[in-house]
C-alpha atoms as a PDB file:
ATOM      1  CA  UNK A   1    -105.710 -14.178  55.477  1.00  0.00           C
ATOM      2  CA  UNK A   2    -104.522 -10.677  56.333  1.00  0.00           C
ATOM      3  CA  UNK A   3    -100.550 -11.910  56.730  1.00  0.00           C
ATOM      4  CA  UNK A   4    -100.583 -14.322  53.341  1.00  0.00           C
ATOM      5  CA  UNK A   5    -102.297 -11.232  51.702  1.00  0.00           C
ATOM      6  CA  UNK A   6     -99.215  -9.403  53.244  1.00  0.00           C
ATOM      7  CA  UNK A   7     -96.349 -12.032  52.259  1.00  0.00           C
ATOM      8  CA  UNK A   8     -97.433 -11.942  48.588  1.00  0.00           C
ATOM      9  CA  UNK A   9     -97.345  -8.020  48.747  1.00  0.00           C
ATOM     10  CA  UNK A  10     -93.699  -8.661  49.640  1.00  0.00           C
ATOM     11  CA  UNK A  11     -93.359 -11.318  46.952  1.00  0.00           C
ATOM     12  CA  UNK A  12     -94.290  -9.201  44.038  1.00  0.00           C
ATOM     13  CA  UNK A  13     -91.999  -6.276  45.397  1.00  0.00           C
ATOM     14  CA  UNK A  14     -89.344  -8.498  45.428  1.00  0.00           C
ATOM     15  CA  UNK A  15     -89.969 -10.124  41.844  1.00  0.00           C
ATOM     16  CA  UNK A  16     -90.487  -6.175  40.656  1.00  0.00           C
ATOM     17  CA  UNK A  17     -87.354  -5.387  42.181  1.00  0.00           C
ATOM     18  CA  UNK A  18     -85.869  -8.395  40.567  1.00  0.00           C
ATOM     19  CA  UNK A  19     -87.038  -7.176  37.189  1.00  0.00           C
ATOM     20  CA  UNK A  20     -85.745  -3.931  37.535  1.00  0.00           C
ATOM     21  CA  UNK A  21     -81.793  -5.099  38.562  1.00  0.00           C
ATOM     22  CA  UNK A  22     -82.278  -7.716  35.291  1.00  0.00           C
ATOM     23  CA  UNK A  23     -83.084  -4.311  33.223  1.00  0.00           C
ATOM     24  CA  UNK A  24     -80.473  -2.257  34.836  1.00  0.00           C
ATOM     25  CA  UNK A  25     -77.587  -4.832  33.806  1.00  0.00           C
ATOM     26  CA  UNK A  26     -78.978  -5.613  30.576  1.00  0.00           C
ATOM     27  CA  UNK A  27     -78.506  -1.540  29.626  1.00  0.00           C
ATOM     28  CA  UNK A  28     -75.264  -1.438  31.421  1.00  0.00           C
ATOM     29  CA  UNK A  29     -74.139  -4.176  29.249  1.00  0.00           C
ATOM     30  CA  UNK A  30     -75.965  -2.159  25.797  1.00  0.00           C
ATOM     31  CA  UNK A  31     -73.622   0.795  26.984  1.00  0.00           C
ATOM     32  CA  UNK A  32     -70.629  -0.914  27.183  1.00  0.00           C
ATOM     33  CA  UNK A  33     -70.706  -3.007  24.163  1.00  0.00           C
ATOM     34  CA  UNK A  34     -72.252   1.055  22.262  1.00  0.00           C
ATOM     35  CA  UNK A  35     -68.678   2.200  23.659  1.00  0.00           C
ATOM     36  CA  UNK A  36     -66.502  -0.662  22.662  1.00  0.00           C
ATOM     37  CA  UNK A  37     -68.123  -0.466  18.966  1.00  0.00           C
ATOM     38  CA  UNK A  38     -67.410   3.670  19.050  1.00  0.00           C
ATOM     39  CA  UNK A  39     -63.989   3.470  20.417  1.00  0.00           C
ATOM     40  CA  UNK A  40     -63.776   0.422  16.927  1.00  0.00           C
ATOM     41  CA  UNK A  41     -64.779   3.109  14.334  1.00  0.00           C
ATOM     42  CA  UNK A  42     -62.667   5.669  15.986  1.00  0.00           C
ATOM     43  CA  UNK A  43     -59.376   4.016  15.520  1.00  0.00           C
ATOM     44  CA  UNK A  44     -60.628   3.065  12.190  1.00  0.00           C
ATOM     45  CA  UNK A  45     -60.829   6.709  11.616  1.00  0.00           C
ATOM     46  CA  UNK A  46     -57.622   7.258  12.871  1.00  0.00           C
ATOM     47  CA  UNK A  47     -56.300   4.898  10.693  1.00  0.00           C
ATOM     48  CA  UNK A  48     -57.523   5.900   7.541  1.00  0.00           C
ATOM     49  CA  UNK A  49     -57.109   9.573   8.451  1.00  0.00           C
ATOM     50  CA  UNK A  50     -53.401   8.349   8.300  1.00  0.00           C
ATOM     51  CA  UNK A  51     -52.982   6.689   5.480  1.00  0.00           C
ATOM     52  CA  UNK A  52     -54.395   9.805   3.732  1.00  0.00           C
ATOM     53  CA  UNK A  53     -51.564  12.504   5.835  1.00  0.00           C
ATOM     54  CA  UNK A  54     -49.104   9.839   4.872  1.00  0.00           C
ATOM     55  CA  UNK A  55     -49.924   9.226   1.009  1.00  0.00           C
ATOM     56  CA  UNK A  56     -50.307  13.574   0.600  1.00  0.00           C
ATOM     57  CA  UNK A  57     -46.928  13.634   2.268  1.00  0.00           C
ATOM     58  CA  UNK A  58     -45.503  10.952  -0.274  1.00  0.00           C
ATOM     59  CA  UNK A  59     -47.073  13.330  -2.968  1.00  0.00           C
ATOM     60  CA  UNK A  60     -45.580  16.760  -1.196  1.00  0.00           C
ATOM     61  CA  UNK A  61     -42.187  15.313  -1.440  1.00  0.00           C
ATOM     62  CA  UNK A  62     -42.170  15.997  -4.969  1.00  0.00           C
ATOM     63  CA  UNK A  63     -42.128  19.066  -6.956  1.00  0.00           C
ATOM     64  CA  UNK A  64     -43.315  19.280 -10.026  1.00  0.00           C
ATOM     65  CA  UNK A  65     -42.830  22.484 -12.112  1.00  0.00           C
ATOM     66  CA  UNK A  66     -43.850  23.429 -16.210  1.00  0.00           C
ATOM     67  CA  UNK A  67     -41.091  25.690 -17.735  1.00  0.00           C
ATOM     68  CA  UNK A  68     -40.984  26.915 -21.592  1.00  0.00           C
ATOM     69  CA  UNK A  69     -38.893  24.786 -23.433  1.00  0.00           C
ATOM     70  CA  UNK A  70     -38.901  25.030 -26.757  1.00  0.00           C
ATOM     71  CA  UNK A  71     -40.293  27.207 -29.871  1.00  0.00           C
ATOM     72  CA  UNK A  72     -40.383  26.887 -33.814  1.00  0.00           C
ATOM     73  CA  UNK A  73     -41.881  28.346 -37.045  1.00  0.00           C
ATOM     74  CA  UNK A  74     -43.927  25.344 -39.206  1.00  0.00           C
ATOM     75  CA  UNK A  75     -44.680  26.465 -43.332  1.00  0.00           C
ATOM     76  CA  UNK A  76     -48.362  25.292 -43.860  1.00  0.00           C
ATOM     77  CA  UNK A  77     -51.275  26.082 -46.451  1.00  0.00           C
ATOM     78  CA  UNK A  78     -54.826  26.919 -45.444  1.00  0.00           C
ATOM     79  CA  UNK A  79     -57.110  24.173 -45.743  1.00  0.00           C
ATOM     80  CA  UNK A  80     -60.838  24.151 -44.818  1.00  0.00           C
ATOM     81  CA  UNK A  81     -62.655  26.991 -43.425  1.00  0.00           C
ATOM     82  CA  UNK A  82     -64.902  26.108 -40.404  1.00  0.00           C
ATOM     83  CA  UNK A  83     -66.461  28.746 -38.898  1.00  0.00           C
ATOM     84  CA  UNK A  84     -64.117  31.778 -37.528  1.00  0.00           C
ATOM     85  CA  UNK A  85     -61.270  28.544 -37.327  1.00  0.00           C
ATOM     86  CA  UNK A  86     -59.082  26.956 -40.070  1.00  0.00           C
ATOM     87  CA  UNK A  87     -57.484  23.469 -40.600  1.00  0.00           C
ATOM     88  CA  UNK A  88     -53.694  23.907 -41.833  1.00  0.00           C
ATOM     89  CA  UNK A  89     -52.146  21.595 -43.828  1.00  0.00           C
ATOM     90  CA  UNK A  90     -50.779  19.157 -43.975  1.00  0.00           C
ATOM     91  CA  UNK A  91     -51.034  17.707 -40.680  1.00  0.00           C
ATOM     92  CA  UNK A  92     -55.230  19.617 -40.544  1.00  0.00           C
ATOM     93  CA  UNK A  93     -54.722  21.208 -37.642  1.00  0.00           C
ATOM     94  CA  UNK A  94     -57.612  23.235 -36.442  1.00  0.00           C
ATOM     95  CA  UNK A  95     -56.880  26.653 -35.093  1.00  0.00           C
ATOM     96  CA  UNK A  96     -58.021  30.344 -35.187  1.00  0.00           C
ATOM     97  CA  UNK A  97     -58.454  32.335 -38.649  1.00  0.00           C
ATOM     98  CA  UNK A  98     -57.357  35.481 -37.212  1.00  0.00           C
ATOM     99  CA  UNK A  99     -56.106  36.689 -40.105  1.00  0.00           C
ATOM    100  CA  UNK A 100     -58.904  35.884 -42.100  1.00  0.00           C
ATOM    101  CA  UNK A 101     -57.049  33.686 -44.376  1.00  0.00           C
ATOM    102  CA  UNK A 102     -58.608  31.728 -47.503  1.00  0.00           C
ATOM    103  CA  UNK A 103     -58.361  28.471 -48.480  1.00  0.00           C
ATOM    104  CA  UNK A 104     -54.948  28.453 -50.288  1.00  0.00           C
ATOM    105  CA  UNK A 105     -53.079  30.887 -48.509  1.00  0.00           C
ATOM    106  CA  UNK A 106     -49.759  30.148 -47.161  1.00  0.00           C
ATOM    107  CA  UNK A 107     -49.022  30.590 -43.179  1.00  0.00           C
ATOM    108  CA  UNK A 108     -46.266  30.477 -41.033  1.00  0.00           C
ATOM    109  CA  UNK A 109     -47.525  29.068 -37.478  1.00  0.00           C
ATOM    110  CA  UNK A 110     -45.552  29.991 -34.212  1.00  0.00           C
ATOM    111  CA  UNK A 111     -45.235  26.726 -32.154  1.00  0.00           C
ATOM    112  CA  UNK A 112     -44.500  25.979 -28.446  1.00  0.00           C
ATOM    113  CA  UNK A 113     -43.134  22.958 -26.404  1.00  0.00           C
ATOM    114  CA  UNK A 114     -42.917  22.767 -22.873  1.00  0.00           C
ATOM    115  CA  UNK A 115     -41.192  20.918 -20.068  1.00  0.00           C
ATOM    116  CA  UNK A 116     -42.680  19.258 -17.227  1.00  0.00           C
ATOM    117  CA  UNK A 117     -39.712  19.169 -14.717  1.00  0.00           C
ATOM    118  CA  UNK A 118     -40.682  16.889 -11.656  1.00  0.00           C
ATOM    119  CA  UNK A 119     -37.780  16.908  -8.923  1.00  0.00           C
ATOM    120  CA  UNK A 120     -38.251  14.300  -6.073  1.00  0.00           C
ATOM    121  CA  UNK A 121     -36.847  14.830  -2.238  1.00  0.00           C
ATOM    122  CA  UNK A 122     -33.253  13.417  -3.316  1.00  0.00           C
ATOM    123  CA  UNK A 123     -33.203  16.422  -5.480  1.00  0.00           C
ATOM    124  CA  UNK A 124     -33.591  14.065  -8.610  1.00  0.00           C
ATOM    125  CA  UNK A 125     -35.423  15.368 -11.747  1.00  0.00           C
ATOM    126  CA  UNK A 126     -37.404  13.816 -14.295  1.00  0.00           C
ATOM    127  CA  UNK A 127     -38.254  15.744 -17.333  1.00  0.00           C
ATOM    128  CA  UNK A 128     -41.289  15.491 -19.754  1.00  0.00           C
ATOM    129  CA  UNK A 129     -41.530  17.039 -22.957  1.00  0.00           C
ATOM    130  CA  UNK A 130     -44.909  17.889 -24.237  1.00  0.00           C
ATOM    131  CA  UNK A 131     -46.590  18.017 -28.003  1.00  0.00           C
ATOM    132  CA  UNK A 132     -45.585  20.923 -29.988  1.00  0.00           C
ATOM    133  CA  UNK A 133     -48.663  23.639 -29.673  1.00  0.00           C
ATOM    134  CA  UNK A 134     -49.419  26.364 -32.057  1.00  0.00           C
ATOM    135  CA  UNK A 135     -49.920  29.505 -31.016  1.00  0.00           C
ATOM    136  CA  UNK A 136     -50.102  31.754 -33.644  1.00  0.00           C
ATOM    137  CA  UNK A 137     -50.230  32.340 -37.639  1.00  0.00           C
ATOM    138  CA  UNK A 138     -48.150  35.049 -39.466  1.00  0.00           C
ATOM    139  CA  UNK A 139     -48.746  35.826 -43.392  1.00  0.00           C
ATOM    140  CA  UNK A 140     -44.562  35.882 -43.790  1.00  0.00           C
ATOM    141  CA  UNK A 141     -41.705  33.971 -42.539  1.00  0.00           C
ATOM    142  CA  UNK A 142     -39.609  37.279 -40.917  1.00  0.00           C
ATOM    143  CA  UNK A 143     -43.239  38.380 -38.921  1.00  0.00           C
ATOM    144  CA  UNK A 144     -42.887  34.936 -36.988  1.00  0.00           C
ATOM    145  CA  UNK A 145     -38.847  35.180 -36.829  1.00  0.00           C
ATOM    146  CA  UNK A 146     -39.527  38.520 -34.762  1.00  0.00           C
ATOM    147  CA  UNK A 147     -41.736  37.229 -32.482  1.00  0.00           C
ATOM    148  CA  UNK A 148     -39.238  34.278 -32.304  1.00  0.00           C
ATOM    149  CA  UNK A 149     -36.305  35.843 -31.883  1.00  0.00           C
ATOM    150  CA  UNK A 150     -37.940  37.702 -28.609  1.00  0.00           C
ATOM    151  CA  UNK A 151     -38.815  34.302 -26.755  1.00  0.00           C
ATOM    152  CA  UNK A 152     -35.957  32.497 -27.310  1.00  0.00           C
ATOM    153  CA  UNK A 153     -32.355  34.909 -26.285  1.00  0.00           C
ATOM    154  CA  UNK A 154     -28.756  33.921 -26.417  1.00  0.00           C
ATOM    155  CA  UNK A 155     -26.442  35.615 -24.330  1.00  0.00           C
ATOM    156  CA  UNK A 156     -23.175  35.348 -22.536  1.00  0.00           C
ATOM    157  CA  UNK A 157     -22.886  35.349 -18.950  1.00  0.00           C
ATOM    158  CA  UNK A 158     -20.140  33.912 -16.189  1.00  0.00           C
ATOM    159  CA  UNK A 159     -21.494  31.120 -13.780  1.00  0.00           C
ATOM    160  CA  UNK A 160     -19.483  29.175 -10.981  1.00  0.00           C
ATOM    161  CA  UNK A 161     -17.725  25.853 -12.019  1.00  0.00           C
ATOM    162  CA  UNK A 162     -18.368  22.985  -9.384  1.00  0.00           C
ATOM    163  CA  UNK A 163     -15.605  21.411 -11.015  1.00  0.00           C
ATOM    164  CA  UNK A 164     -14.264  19.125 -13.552  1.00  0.00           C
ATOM    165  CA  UNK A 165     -13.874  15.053 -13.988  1.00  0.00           C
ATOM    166  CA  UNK A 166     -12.857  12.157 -16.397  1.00  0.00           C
ATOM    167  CA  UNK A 167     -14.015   9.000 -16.186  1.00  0.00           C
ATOM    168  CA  UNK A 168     -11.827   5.591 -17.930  1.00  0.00           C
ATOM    169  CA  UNK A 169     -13.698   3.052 -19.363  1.00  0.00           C
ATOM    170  CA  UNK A 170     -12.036   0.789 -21.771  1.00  0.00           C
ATOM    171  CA  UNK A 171      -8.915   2.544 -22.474  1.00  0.00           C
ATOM    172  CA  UNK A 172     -11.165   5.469 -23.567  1.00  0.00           C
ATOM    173  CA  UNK A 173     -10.989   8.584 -21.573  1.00  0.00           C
ATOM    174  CA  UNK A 174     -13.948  10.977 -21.096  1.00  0.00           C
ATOM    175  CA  UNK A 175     -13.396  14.785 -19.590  1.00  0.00           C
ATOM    176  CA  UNK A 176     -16.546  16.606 -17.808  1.00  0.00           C
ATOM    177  CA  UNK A 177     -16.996  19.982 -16.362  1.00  0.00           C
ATOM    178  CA  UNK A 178     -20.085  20.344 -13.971  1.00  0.00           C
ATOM    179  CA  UNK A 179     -21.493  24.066 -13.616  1.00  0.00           C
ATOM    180  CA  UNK A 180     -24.324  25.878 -11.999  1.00  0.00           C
ATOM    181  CA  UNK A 181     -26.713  27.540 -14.499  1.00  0.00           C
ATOM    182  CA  UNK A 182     -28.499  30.587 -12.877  1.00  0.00           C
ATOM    183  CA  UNK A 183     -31.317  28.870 -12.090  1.00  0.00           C
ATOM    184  CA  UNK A 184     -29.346  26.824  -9.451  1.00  0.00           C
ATOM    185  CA  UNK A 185     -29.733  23.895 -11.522  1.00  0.00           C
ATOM    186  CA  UNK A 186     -26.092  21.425 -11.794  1.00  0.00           C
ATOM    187  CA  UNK A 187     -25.358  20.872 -15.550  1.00  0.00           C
ATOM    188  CA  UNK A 188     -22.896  18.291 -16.732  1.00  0.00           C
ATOM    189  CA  UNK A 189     -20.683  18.896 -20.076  1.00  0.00           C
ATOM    190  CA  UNK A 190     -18.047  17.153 -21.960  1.00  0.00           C
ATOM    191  CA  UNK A 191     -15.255  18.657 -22.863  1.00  0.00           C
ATOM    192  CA  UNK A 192     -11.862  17.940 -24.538  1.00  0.00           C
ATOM    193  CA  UNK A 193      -8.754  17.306 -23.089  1.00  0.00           C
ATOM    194  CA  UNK A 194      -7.640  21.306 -23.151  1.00  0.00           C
ATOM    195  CA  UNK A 195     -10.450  22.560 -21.338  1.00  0.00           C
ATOM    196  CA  UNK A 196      -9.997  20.350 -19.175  1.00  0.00           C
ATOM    197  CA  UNK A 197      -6.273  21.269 -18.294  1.00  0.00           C
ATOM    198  CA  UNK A 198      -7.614  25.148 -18.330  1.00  0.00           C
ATOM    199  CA  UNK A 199     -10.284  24.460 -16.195  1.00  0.00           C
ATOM    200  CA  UNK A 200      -9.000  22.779 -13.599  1.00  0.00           C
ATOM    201  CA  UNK A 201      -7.894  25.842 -11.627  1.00  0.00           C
ATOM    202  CA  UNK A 202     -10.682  27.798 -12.194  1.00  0.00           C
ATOM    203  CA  UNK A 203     -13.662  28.659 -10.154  1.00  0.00           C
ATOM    204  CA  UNK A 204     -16.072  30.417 -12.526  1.00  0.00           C
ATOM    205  CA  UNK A 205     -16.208  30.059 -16.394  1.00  0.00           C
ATOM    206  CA  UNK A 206     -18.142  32.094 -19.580  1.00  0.00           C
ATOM    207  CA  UNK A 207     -20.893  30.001 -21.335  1.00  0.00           C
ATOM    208  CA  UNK A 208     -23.843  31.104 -23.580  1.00  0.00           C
ATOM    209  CA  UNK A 209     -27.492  30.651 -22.587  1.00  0.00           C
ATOM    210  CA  UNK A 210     -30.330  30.617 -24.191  1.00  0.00           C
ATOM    211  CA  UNK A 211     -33.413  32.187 -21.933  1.00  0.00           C
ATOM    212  CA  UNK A 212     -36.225  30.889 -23.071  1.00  0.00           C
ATOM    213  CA  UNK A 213     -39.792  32.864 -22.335  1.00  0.00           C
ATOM    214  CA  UNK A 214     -43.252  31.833 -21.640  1.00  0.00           C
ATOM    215  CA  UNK A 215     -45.071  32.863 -24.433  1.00  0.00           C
ATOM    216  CA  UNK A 216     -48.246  34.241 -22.153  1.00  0.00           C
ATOM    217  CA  UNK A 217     -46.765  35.246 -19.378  1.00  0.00           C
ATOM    218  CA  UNK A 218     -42.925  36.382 -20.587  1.00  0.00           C
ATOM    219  CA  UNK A 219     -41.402  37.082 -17.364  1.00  0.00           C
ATOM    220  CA  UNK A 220     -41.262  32.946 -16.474  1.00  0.00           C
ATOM    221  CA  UNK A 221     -38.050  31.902 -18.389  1.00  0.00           C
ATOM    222  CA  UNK A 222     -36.282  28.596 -18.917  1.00  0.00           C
ATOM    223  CA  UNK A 223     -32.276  28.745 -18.699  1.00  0.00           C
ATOM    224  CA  UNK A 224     -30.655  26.392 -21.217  1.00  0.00           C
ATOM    225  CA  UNK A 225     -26.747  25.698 -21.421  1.00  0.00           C
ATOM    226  CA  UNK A 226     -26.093  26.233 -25.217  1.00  0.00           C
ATOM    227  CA  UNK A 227     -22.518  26.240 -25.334  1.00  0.00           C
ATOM    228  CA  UNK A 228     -18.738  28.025 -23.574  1.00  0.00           C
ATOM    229  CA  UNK A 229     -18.217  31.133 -24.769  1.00  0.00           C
ATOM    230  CA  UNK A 230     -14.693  32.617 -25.502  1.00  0.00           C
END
């Protein structure tokens, strides 16, 4: 009795033992298949981490930048009074009664345009032109003109000439001169078949410009090619 008692002893260590090796694998096999599902969602990560770096560097390539472009001075009558604001007619615009205008009155309303200037990596630029925007009401035509005449300035200056071209097409000849406006920005001309002769030798040239300023903030300007001066 004593050595069957002492064989089964043996056989239930050996089935434990058994048991434990079965659980050992079975959490060797958890970890593994934990790892290989991490090391999945990492690259995933990876991937989409680089699809965002590589769509915000598709975005950084361009630059997009809002000069003054415009300005003008729009006649209009006082419509309804809402409030401390006024519609003006005739399109009813709704803007400030600063003035503390009546119904009736006649206004002269300072509008501004602007330019949304987006310039890709190839140094290519698209320009969008916004809605006029009024910015403020005068009670007489020469108020507004002042206030005008201090945002938009003409004046002569020399720039460099890249050079001149003419293009055929047709039996029709076309002359161009290409300059650089402050600004460093290329603008292309036309011109007629003298100035073309005269500025073929050159390397700078006169032209006027027209600065225009940002109405809040008036040291941002806008350079505009506005015809060659004498």
């Amino acid at each position: 009795m004593s050595q069957y008692r002492r064989k089964g002893s043996n056989s239930k260590a050996d089935h434990t033992a058994s048991r434990l090796i079965q659980f050992v694998i079975i959490g060797i096999i958890v970890l593994v298949f934990i790892g290989i599902a991490s090391g999945g969602c990492s690259n995933q990560n990876d991937d989409w981490d680089s699809s965002v770096s590589s769509s915000y560097t598709e975005d950084s390539s361009s630059n997009t930048n809002t000069v003054p472009w415009d300005y003008r001075i729009v006649e209009g009558t006082v419509g309804d009074l809402i409030g401390s604001d006024m519609t003006v007619l005739p399109d009813n615009e709704l803007i400030p009664n600063d003035d503390n205008y009546g119904t009736g009155d006649q206004v002269w309303t300072l509008q501004a345009m602007e330019a949304d200037m987006n310039t890709n990596s190839q140094d290519r630029a698209d320009v969008t032109l916004t809605a006029w925007e009024s910015l403020k009401t005068f009670k007489s035509k020469q108020a507004a003109q002042e206030d005008l005449d201090k945002l938009k300035i003409q004046l002569k200056t020399e720039v460099d000439l890249v050079g001149v071209y003419k293009t055929e097409y047709q039996g029709k000849t076309r002359q161009f001169a290409v300059i650089t406006l402050p600004s460093g920005q290329h603008v292309k001309q036309p011109i007629d078949a003298d100035r073309y002769q005269s500025f073929k030798s050159l390397k700078k040239v006169n032209i006027i410009l027209e600065e225009v300023h940002d109405f809040s903030n008036y040291d941002v300007t806008y350079a505009k090619f506005r015809g060659w001066a004498k």
